[in-house]
Protein backbone atom coordinates (compact mmCIF):
# COMPACT_ATOMS: atom_id res chain seq x y z
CA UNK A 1 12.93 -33.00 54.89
CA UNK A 2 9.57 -34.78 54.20
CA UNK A 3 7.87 -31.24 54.34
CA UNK A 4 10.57 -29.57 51.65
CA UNK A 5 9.80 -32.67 49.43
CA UNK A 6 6.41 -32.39 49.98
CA UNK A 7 6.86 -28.62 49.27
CA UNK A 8 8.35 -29.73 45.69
CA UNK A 9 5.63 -32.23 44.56
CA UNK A 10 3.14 -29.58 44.93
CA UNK A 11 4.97 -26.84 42.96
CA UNK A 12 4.01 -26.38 39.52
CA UNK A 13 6.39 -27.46 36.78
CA UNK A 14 8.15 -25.07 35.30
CA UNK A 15 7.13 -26.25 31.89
CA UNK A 16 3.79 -26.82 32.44
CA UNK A 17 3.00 -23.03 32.45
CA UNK A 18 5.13 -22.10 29.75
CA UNK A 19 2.85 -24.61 28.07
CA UNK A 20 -0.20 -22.38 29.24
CA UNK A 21 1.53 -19.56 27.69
CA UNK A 22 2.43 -20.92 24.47
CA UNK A 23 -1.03 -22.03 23.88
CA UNK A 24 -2.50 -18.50 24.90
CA UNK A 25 -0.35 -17.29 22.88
CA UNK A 26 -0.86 -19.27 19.53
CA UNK A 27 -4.36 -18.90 20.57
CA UNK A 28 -3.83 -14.59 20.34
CA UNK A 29 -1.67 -15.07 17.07
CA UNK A 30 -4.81 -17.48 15.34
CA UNK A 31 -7.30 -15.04 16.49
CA UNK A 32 -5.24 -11.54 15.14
CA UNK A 33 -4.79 -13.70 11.49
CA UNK A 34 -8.24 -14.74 11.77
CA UNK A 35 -9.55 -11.14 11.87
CA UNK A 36 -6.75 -9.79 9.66
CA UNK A 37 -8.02 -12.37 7.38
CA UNK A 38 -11.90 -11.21 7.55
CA UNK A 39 -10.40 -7.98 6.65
CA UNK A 40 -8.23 -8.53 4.18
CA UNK A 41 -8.45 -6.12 0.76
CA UNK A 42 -7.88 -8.47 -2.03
CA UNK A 43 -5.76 -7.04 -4.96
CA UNK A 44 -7.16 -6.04 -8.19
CA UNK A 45 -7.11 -8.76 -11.00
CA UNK A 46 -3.91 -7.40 -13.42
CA UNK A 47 -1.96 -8.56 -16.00
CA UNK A 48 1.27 -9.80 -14.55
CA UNK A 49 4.11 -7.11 -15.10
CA UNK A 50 1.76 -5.23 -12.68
CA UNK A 51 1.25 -7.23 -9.63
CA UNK A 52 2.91 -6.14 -6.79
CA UNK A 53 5.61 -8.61 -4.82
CA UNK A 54 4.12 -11.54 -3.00
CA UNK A 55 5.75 -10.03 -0.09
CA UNK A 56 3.44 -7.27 -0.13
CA UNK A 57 -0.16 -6.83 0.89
CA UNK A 58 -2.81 -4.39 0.35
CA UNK A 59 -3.30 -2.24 2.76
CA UNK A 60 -5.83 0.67 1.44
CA UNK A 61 -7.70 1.01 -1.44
CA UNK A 62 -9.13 5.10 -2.67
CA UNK A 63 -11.16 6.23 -5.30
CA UNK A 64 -8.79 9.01 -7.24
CA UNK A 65 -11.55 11.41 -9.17
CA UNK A 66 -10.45 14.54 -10.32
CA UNK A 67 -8.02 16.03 -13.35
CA UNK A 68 -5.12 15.30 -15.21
CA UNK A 69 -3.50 18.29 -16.36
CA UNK A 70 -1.50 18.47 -19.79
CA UNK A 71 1.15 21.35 -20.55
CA UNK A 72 1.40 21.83 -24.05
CA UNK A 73 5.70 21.63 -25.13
CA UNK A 74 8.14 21.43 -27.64
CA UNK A 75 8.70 17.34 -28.53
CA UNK A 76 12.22 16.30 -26.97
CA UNK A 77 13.36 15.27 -29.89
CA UNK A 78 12.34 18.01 -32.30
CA UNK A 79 11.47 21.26 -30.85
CA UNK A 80 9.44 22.40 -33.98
CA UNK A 81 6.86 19.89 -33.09
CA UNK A 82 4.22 19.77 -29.79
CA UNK A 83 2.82 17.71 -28.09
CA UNK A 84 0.80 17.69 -24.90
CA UNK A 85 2.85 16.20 -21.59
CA UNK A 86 1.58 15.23 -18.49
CA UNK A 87 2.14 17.93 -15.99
CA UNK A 88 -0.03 16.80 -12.96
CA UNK A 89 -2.41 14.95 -11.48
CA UNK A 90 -5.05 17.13 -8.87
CA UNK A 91 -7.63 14.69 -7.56
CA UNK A 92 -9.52 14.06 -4.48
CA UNK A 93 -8.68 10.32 -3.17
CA UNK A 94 -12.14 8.55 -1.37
CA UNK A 95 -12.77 5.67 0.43
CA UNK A 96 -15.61 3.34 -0.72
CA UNK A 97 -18.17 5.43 1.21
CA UNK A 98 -17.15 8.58 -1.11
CA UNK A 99 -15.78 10.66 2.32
CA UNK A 100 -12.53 12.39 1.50
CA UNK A 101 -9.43 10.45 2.93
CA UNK A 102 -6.44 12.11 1.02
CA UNK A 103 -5.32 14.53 -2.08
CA UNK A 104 -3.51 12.83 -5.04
CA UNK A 105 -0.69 16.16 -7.00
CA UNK A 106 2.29 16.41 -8.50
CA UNK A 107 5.42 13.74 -7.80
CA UNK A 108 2.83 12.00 -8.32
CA UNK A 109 2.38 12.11 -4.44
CA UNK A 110 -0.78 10.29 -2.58
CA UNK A 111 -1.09 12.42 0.68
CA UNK A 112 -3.52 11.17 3.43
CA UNK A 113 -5.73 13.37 5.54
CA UNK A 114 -3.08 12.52 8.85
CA UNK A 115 -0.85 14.49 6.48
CA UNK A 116 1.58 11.12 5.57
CA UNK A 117 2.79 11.23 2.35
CA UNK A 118 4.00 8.59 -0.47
CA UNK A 119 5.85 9.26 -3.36
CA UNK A 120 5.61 6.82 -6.96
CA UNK A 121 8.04 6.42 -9.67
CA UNK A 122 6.40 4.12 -12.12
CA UNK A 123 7.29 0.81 -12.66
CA UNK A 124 5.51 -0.69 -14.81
CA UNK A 125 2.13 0.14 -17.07
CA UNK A 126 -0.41 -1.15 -19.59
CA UNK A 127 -2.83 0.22 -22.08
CA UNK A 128 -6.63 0.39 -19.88
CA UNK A 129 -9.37 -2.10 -21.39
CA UNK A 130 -11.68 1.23 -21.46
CA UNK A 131 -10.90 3.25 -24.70
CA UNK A 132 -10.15 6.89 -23.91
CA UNK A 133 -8.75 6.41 -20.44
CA UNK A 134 -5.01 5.99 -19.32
CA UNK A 135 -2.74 3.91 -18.55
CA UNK A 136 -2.88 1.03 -15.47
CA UNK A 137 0.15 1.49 -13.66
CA UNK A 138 2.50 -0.19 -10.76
CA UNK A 139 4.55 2.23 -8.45
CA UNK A 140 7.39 1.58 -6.38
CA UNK A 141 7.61 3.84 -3.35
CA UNK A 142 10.73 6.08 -3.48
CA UNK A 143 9.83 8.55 -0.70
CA UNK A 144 7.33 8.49 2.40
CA UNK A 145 6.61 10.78 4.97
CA UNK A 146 4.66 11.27 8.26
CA UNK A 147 3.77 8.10 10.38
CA UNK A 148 -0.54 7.48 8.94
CA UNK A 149 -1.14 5.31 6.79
CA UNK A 150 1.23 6.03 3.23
CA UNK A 151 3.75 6.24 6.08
CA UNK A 152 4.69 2.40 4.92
CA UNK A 153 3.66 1.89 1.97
CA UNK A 154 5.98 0.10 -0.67
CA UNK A 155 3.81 -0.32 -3.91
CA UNK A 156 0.85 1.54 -5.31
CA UNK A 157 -1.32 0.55 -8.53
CA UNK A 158 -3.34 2.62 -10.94
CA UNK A 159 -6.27 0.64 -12.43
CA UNK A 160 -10.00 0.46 -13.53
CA UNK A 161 -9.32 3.80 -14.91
CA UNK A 162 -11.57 5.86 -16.96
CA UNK A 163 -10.68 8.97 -18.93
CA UNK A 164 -7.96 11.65 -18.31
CA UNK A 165 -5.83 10.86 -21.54
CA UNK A 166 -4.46 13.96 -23.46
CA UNK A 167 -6.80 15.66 -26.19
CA UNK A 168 -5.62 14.67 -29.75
CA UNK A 169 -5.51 18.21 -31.01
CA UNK A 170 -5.15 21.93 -30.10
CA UNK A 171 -0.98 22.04 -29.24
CA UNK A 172 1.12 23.76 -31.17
CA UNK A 173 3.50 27.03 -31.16
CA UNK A 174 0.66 29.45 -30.83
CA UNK A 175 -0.08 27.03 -28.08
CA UNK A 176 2.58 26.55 -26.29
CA UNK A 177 2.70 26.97 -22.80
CA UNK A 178 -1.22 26.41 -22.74
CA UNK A 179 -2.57 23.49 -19.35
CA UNK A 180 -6.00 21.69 -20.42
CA UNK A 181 -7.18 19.61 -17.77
CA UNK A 182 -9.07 16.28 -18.52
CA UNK A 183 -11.40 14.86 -16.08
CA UNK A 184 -10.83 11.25 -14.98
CA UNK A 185 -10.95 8.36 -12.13
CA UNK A 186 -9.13 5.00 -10.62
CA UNK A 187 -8.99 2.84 -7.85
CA UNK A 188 -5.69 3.06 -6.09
CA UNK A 189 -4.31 0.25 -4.19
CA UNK A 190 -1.86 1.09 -1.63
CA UNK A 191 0.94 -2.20 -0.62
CA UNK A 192 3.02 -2.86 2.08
CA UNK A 193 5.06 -5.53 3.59
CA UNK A 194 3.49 -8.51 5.16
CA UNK A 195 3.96 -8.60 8.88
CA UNK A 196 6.48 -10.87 9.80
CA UNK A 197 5.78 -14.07 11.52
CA UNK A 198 5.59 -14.25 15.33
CA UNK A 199 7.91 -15.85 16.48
CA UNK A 200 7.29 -17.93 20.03
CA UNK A 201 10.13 -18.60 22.51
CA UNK A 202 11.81 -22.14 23.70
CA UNK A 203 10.91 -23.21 26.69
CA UNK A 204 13.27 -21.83 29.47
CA UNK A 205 16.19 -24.36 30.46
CA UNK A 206 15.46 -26.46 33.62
CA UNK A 207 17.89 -26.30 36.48
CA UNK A 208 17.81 -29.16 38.58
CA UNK A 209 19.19 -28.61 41.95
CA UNK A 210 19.99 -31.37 44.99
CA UNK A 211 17.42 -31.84 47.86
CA UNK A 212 19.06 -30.39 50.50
């Protein structure tokens, strides 16, 4: 008896290590924030009817330099009138190094060099502080493909942009038909959700037994 009782004082507690674990593990969770943190790409300073959710975080900023590509048509509303319409972009998207890390076409479509894809429908948009260039934009994700990186992304946004806006002339019947592409650039921010909190266990219930 005195030897099984003995045996019992000298047994850890069974909440004593989940105690070690629990602190290992906020110490894991502190130290993955921490360099999350050091990473972090802040957003872009917009007005407010383009800022992404406050559930979503940046995830990947690109350069987008290349064309935007007009299509000169008959106006909607009056088909004896033209006007040029945005057919496509076609523009290389870079990281802040200038190496290639994805195409930017028609959808519009962002599609990364692991061949994952995201799809825009615009949202929201607002004239660009720089004369001449177009529009800042938010996207909403409405189609993604692949598993790299546009594989989860939720919002995109068009900004510091800097030419690429139709030319003010040269569309008409004689015309018609006719693609003039404009040379421009942006920084593209890529969003996704925010990673969800970890969540750490109770403590396993305690069953006390008799001394036997």
């Amino acid at each position: 008896m005195r030897q099984c009782i003995d045996g019992l004082l000298r047994k850890r507690p069974p909440e004593l290590s989940y105690k070690r674990m629990t602190m290992k593990a906020h110490g894991l969770i502190w130290l993955f924030a921490f360099g999350v943190a050091t990473a972090e790409i802040l957003p872009p300073q917009v007005p407010e009817s383009l800022k992404a959710p406050a559930t979503e975080l940046v995830l990947l900023k690109a350069v987008g330099k290349g064309k935007q590509i007009y299509a000169c048509k008959a106006k909607v509303d009056n088909a004896a009138q033209f006007e040029w319409v945005l057919a496509r972009p076609d523009a290389d998207l870079l990281n802040d190094q200038g190496a290639k890390i994805g195409k930017h076409y028609a959808g519009p479509t962002w599609e990364a060099v692991d061949a994952s894809k995201v799809v825009g429908q615009v949202q929201q948009r607002a004239n660009a502080p720089q004369p001449e260039a177009v529009p800042w934009l938010l996207l909403k994700a409405k189609a993604n493909e692949g598993t790299g990186k546009f594989s989860h992304v939720s919002y995109i946004q068009r900004v510091n942009t800097a030419g690429g806006v139709a030319p003010a002339g040269g569309c008409d019947k004689e015309h018609a038909g006719n693609e003039v592409s404009i040379d421009y650039h942006a920084d593209y921010y890529f969003y996704g959700p925010r990673p969800s909190a970890v969540a750490i266990p109770s403590p396993p219930a305690l069953q006390y037994g008799r001394a036997p």
